[in-house]
Protein backbone atom coordinates (compact mmCIF):
# COMPACT_ATOMS: atom_id res chain seq x y z
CA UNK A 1 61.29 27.05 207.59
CA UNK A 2 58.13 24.81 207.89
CA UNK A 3 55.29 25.81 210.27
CA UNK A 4 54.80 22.68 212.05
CA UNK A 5 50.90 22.86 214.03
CA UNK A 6 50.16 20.32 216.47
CA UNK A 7 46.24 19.64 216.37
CA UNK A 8 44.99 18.61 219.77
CA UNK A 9 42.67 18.00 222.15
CA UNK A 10 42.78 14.93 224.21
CA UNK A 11 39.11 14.77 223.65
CA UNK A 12 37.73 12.52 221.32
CA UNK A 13 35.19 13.18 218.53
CA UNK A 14 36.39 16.80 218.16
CA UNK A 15 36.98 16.48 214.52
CA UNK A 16 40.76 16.43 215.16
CA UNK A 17 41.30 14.43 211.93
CA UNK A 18 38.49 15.89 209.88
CA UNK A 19 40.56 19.27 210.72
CA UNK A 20 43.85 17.47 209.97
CA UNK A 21 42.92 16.58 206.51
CA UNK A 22 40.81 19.34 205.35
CA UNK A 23 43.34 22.62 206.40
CA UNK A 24 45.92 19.87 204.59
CA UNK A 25 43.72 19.99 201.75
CA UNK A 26 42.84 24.11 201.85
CA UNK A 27 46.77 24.62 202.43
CA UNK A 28 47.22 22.49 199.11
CA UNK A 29 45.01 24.60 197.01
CA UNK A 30 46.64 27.85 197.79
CA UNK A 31 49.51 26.47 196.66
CA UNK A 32 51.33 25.15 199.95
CA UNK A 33 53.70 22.22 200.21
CA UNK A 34 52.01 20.38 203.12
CA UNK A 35 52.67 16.91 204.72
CA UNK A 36 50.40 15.47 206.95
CA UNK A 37 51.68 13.05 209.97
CA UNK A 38 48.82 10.48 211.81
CA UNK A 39 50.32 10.34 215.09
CA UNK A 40 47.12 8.12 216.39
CA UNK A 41 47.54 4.62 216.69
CA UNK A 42 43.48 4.00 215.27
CA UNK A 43 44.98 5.64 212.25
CA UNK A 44 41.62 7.16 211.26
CA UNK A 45 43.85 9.87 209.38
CA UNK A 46 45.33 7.37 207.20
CA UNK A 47 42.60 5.50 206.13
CA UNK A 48 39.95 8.42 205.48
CA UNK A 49 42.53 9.60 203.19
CA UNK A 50 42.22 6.33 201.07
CA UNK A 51 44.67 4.53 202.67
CA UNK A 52 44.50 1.09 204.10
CA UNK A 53 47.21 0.73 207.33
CA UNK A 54 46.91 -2.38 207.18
CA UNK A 55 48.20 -2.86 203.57
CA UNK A 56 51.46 -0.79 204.90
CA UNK A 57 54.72 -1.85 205.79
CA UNK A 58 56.26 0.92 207.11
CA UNK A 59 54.40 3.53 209.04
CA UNK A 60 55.44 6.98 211.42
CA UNK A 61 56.13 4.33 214.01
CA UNK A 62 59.36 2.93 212.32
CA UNK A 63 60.20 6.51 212.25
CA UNK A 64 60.25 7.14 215.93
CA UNK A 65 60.87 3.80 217.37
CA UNK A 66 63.45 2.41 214.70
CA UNK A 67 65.22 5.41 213.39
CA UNK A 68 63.87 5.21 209.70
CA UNK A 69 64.05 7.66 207.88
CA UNK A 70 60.17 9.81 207.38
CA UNK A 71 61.31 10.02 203.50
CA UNK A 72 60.62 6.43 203.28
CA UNK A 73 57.32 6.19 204.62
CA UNK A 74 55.52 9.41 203.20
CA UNK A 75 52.58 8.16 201.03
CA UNK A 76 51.32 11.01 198.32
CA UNK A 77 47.52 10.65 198.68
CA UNK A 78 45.08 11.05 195.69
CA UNK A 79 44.81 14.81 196.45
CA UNK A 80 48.28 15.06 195.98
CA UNK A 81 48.93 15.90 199.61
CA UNK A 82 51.97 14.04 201.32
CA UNK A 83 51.34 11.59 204.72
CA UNK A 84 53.65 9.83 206.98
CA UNK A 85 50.79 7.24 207.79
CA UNK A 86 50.13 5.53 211.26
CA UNK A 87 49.10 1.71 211.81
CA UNK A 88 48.21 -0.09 214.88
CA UNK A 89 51.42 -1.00 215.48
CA UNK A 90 52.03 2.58 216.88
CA UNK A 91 50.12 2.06 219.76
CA UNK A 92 53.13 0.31 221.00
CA UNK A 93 55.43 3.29 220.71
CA UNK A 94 54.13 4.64 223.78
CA UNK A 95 55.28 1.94 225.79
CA UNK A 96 59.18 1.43 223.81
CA UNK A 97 59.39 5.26 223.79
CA UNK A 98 58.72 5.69 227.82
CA UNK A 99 62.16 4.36 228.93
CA UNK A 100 63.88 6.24 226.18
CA UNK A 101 65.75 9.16 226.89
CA UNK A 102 64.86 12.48 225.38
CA UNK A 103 61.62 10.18 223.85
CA UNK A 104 59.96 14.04 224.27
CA UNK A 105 62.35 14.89 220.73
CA UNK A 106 61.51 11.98 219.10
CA UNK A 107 59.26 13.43 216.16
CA UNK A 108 61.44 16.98 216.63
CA UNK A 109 64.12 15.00 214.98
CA UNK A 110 62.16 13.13 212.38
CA UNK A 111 60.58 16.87 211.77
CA UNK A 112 64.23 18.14 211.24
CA UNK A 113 64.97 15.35 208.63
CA UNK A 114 62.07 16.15 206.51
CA UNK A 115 62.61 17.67 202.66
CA UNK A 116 61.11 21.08 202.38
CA UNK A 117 57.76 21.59 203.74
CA UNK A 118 55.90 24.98 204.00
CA UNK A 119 53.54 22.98 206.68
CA UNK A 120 53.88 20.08 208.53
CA UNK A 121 50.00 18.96 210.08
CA UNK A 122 50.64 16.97 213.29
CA UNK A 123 47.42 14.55 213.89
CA UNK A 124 47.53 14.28 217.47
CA UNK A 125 46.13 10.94 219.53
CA UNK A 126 42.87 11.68 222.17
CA UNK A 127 45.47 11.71 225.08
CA UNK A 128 48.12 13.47 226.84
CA UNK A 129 50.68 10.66 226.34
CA UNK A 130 54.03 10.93 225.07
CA UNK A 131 53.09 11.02 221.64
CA UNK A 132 51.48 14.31 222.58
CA UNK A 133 54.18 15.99 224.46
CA UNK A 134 56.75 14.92 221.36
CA UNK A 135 54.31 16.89 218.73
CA UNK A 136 54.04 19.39 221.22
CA UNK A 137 57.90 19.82 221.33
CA UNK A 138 58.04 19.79 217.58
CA UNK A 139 55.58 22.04 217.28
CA UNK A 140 55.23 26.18 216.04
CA UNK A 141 52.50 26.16 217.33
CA UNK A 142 49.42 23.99 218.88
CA UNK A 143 45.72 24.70 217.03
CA UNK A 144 42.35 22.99 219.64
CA UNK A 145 39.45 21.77 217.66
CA UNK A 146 36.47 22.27 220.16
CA UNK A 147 33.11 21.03 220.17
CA UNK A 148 30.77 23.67 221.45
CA UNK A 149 29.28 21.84 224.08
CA UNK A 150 29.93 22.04 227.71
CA UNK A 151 31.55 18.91 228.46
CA UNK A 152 33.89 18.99 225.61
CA UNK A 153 35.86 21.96 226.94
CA UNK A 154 36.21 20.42 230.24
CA UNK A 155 39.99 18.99 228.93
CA UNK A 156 41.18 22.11 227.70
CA UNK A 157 42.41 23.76 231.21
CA UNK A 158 44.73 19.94 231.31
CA UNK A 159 45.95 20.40 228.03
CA UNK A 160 46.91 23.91 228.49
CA UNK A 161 48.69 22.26 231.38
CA UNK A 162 50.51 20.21 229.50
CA UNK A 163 51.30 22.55 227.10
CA UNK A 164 52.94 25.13 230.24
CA UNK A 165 55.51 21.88 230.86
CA UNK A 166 56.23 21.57 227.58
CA UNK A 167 56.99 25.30 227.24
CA UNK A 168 58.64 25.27 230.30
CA UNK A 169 61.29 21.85 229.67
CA UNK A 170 61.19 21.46 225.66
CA UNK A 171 60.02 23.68 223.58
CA UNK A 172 59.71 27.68 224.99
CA UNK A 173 59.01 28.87 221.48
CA UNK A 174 55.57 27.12 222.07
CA UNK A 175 52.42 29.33 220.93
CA UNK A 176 49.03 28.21 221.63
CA UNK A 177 47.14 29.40 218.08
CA UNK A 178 43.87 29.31 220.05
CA UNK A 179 40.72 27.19 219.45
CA UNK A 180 38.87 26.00 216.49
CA UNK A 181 35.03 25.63 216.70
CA UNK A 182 33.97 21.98 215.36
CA UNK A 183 30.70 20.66 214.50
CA UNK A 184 29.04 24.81 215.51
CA UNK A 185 25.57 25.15 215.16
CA UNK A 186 25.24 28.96 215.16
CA UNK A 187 21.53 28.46 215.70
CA UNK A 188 21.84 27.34 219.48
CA UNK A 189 22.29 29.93 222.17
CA UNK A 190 24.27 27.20 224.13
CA UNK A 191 26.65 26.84 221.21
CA UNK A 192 27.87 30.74 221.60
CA UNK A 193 27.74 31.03 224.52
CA UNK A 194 30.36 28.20 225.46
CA UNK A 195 32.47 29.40 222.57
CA UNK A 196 32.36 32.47 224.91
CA UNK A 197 32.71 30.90 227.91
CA UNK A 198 35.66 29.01 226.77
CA UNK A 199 37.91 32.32 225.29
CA UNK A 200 37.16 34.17 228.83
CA UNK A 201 38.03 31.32 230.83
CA UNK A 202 41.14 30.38 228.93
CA UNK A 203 42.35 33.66 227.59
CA UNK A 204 42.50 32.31 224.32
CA UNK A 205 42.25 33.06 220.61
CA UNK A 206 39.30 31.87 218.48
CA UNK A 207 40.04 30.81 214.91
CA UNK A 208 37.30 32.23 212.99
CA UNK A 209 35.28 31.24 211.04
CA UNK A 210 33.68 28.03 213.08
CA UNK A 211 33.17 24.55 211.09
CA UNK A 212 29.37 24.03 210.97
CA UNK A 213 27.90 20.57 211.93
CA UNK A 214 27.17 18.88 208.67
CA UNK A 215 26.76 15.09 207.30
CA UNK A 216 29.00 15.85 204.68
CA UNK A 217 32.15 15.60 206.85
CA UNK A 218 31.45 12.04 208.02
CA UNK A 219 30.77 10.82 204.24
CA UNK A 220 34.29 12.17 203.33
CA UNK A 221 36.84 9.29 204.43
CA UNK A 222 34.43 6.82 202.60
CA UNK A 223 35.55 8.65 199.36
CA UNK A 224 39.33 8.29 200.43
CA UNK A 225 39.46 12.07 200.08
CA UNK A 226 38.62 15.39 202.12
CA UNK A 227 35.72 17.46 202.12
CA UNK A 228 37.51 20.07 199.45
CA UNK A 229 37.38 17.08 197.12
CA UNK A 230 34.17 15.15 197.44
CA UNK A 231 31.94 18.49 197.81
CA UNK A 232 34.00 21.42 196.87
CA UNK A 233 31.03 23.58 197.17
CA UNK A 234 30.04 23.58 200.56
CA UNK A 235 30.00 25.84 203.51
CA UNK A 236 32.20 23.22 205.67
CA UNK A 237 34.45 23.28 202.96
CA UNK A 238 34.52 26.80 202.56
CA UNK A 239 35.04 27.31 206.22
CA UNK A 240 38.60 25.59 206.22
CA UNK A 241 39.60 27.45 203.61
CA UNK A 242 38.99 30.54 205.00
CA UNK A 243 40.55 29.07 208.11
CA UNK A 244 43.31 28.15 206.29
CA UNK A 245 44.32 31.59 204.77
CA UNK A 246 43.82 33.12 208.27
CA UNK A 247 46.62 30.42 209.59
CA UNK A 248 48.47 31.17 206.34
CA UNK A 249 47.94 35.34 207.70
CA UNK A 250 49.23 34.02 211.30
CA UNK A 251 52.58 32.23 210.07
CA UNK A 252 53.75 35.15 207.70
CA UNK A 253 53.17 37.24 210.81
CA UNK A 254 55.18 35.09 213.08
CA UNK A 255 57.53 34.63 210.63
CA UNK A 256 58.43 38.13 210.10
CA UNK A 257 58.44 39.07 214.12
C-alpha cells in the first residue's frame, strides 16, 4: 500500500513546496516510486518543477471536480519523479466542491485510483479549506514544515484542530508525523528554543534533522528541478535525505504494527 503524507501548515512561506519536492526527490534516489500531487491553486509546485500550468490542459482539478481519471494528468518531471500538476483553475474547486456531498473524499478516491505508488506527496494549499480536510482524509499521515520563529507556530494549535475533526468524522487512522524545522538557523538561541517551545506545547514529534536556511533552495525552481539535482552536494540537500530515510524508517514501522 502507498504511504500517502499530507504536508501542511496553513502558514505560508514555510517551505511547504520546497519540502514537497525535495523528500519527492530523496524518496526517488533510494529507489521509491513517488508521485507528487500540487493541491495549491498558485501551483508553485508545478512550475518549480519545470512545469508551466499554464501550458496544461488538464490539471488535479479535472480530477476532483470532473471525475478524470489522475492517470491522465500525471506529468513525469525531468527528475523522473511523477506529478498530478495544479493550475489556477483549481482555485475554483473550493467553491464547486463546497455543495458536494462527501467533497471531504474527493482526493481519497482519486488516491484509490492511482497505479502503484510506494508514496504519494500531498502539496497542501496555505489554508484550512476543503482542499485541506480532503488530503487530510486521504492521508497516512500529516508531516508540518515549521519556521522557527515565533509567529509561525502560532497556526499549528488550529491545524491540529482541524486535524482532531478529521480524525474524528473521516479518517481515524490519522497520525500526525510531527514537525519539520524549515529555514533553522542553529546559530540563534531563539531558533531552539521555539523548536522547543513548539514540541512541549503541542506534544509533538520533531523530524530530525532540521533544513538549514540557505539561498540555494530559492534558486532551485528556476532550474525546473529540486535541490538534490541542481546542488547535490549540499547540507540542505543532505538534510532531506536524511529526512527522507527516517520517514522511509517511520512507514516500515507503521506498516508492520
Amino acid at each position: 500500500m502507498s504511504t500517502v503524507l499530507a504536508i501542511a501548515n496553513q502558514k505560508g512561506g514555510v517551505a511547504k513546496t520546497t519540502t514537497v519536492a525535495s523528500l519527492g526527490a530523496a524518496l526517488a534516489e533510494r529507489g521509491q516510486r513517488v508521485l507528487l500531487v500540487d493541491l495549491d491553486p498558485q501551483a508553485c509546485l508545478t512550475f518549480s518543477l519545470g512545469i508551466d500550468p499554464e501550458d496544461l490542459e488538464l490539471s488535479v482539478h479535472h480530477v476532483l471536480t470532473k471525475g478524470l481519471d489522475p492517470t491522465e494528468v500525471i506529468v513525469t518531471t525531468e527528475e523522473g519523479i511523477d506529478l498530478l500538476p495544479a493550475t489556477i483553475e483549481l482555485a475554483r474547486a473550493e467553491a464547486d466542491l463546497l455543495t458536494r456531498t462527501g467533497r471531504e473524499y474527493v482526493i481519497r478516491g482519486a488516491v484509490d485510483e492511482l497505479p502503484e505508488y510506494d508514496w504519494v506527496l500531498l502539496d497542501c494549499p496555505p489554508s484550512l479549506g476543503v482542499l485541506t480536510v480532503a488530503a487530510l482524509t486521504a492521508a497516512t499521515g500529516v508531516l508540518i514544515p515549521l519556521q522557527c520563529e515565533t509567529l509561525s507556530h502560532r497556526g499549528v494549535g488550529q491545524l491540529l484542530d482541524t486535524v482532531h475533526d478529521v480524525r474524528r468524522f473521516t479518517n481515524r487512522e490519522l497520525q500526525v508525523w510531527g514537525v519539520l524545522p524549515t529555514l533553522y538557523d542553529g546559530r540563534t538561541n531563539h531558533a531552539r528554543a521555539v523548536l522547543d517551545n513548539i514540541s512541549e506545547a503541542y506534544s509533538l514529534d520533531v523530524v530530525e534533522p532540521p533544513i538549514p536556511k540557505s539561498i540555494r533552495f530559492a534558486e532551485a525552481p528556476a532550474a525546473g528541478q529540486s535541490i538534490l539535482s541542481t546542488t547535490r552536494k549540499h547540507r540542505g540537500a543532505d538534510a532531506y535525505r536524511e529526512v527522507a530515510g527516517n520517514l522511509m524508517t517511520r512507514a516500515k514501522a507503521g506498516a508492520g504494527a
